[in-house]
N, C-alpha and C. Protein backbone atom coordinates (compact mmCIF):
# COMPACT_ATOMS: atom_id res chain seq x y z
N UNK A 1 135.13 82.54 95.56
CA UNK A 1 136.34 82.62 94.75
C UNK A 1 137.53 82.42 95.67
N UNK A 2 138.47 81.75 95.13
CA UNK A 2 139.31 81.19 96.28
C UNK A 2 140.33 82.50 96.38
N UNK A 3 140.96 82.61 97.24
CA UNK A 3 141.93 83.63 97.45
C UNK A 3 143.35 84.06 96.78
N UNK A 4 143.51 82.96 95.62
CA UNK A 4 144.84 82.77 95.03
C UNK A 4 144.58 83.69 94.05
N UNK A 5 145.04 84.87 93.73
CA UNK A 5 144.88 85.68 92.83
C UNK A 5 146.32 86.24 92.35
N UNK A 6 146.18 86.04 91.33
CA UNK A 6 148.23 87.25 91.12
C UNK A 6 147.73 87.86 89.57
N UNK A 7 148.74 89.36 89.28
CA UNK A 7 148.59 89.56 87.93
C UNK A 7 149.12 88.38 87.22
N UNK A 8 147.81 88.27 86.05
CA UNK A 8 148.42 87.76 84.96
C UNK A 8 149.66 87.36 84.65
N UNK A 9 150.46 88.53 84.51
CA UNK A 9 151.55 88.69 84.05
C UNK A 9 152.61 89.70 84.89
N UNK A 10 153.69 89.90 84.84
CA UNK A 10 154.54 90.89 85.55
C UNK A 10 154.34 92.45 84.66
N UNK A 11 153.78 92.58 83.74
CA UNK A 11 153.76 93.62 82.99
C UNK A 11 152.29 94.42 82.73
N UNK A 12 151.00 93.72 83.71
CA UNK A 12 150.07 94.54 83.41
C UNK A 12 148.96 94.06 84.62
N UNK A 13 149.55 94.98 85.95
CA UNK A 13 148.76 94.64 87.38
C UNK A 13 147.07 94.76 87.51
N UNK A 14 146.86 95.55 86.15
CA UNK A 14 145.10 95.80 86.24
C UNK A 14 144.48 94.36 85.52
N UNK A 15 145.21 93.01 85.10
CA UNK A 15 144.36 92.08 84.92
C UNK A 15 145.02 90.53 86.07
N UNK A 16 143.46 89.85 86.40
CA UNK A 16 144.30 89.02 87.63
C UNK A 16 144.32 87.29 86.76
N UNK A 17 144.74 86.50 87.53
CA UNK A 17 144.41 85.44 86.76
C UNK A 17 144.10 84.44 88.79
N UNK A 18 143.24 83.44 88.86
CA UNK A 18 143.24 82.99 90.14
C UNK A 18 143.59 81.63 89.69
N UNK A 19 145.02 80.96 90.08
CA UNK A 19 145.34 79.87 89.60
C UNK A 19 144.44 78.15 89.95
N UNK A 20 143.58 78.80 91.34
CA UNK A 20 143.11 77.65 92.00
C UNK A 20 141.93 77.04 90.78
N UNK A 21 141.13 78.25 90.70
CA UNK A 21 140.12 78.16 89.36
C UNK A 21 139.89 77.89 88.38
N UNK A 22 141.25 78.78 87.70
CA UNK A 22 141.24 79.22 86.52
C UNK A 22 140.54 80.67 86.32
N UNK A 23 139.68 81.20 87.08
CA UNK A 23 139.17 82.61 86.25
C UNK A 23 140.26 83.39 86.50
N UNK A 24 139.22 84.46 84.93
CA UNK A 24 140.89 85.68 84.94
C UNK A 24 140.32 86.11 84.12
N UNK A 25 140.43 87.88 84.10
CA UNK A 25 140.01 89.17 83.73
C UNK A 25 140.71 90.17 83.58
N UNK A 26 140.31 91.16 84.13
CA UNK A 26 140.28 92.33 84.11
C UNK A 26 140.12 92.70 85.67
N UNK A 27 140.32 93.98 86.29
CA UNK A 27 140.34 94.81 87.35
C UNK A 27 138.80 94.38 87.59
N UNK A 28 138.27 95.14 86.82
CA UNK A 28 137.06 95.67 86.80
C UNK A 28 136.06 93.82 86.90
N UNK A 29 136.30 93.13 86.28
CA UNK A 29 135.95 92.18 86.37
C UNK A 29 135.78 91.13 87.63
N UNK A 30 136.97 91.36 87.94
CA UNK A 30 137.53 90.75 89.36
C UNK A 30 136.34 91.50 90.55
N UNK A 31 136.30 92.82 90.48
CA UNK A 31 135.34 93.62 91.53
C UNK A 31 134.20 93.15 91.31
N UNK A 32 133.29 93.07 90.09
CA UNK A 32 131.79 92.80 89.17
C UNK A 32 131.48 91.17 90.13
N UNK A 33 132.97 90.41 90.11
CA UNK A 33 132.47 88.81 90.30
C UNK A 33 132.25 88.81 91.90
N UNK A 34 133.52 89.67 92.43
CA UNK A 34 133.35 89.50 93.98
C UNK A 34 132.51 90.08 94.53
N UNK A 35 132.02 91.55 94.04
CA UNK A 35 131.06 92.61 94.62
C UNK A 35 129.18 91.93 94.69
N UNK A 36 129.62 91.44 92.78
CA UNK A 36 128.62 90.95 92.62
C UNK A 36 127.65 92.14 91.99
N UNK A 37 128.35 93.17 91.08
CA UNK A 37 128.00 94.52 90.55
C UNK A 37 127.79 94.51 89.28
N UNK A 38 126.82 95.33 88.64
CA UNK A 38 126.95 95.40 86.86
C UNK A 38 128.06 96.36 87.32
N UNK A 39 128.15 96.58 85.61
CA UNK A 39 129.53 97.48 85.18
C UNK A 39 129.36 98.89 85.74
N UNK A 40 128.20 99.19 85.80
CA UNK A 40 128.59 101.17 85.82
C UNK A 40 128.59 101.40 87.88
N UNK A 41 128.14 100.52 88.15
CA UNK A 41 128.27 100.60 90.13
C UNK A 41 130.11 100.32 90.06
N UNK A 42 129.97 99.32 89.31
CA UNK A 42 131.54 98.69 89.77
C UNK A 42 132.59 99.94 89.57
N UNK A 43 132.46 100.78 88.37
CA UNK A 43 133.25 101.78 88.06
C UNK A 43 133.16 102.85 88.98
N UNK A 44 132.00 103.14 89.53
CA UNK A 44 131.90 104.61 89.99
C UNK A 44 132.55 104.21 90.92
């Protein structure tokens, strides 16, 4: 995943968007793709 990441938006820092790509989520999402985690590791 390339390194270009910014919030979405100026109004809600827990979702990212990566302009080089296109992907874009959620917090939690962003950790799951890079970690490479299901959901309940990624949370704890």
């Amino acid at each position: 995943m390339p390194d270009r990441l910014y919030p979405a938006d100026g109004s809600s820092p827990a979702h990212y968007h990566c302009f080089a790509c296109g992907t874009h989520g959620s917090a939690i999402d962003l950790v799951k793709q890079v970690e490479g985690l299901e959901f309940l590791p990624t949370v704890q």
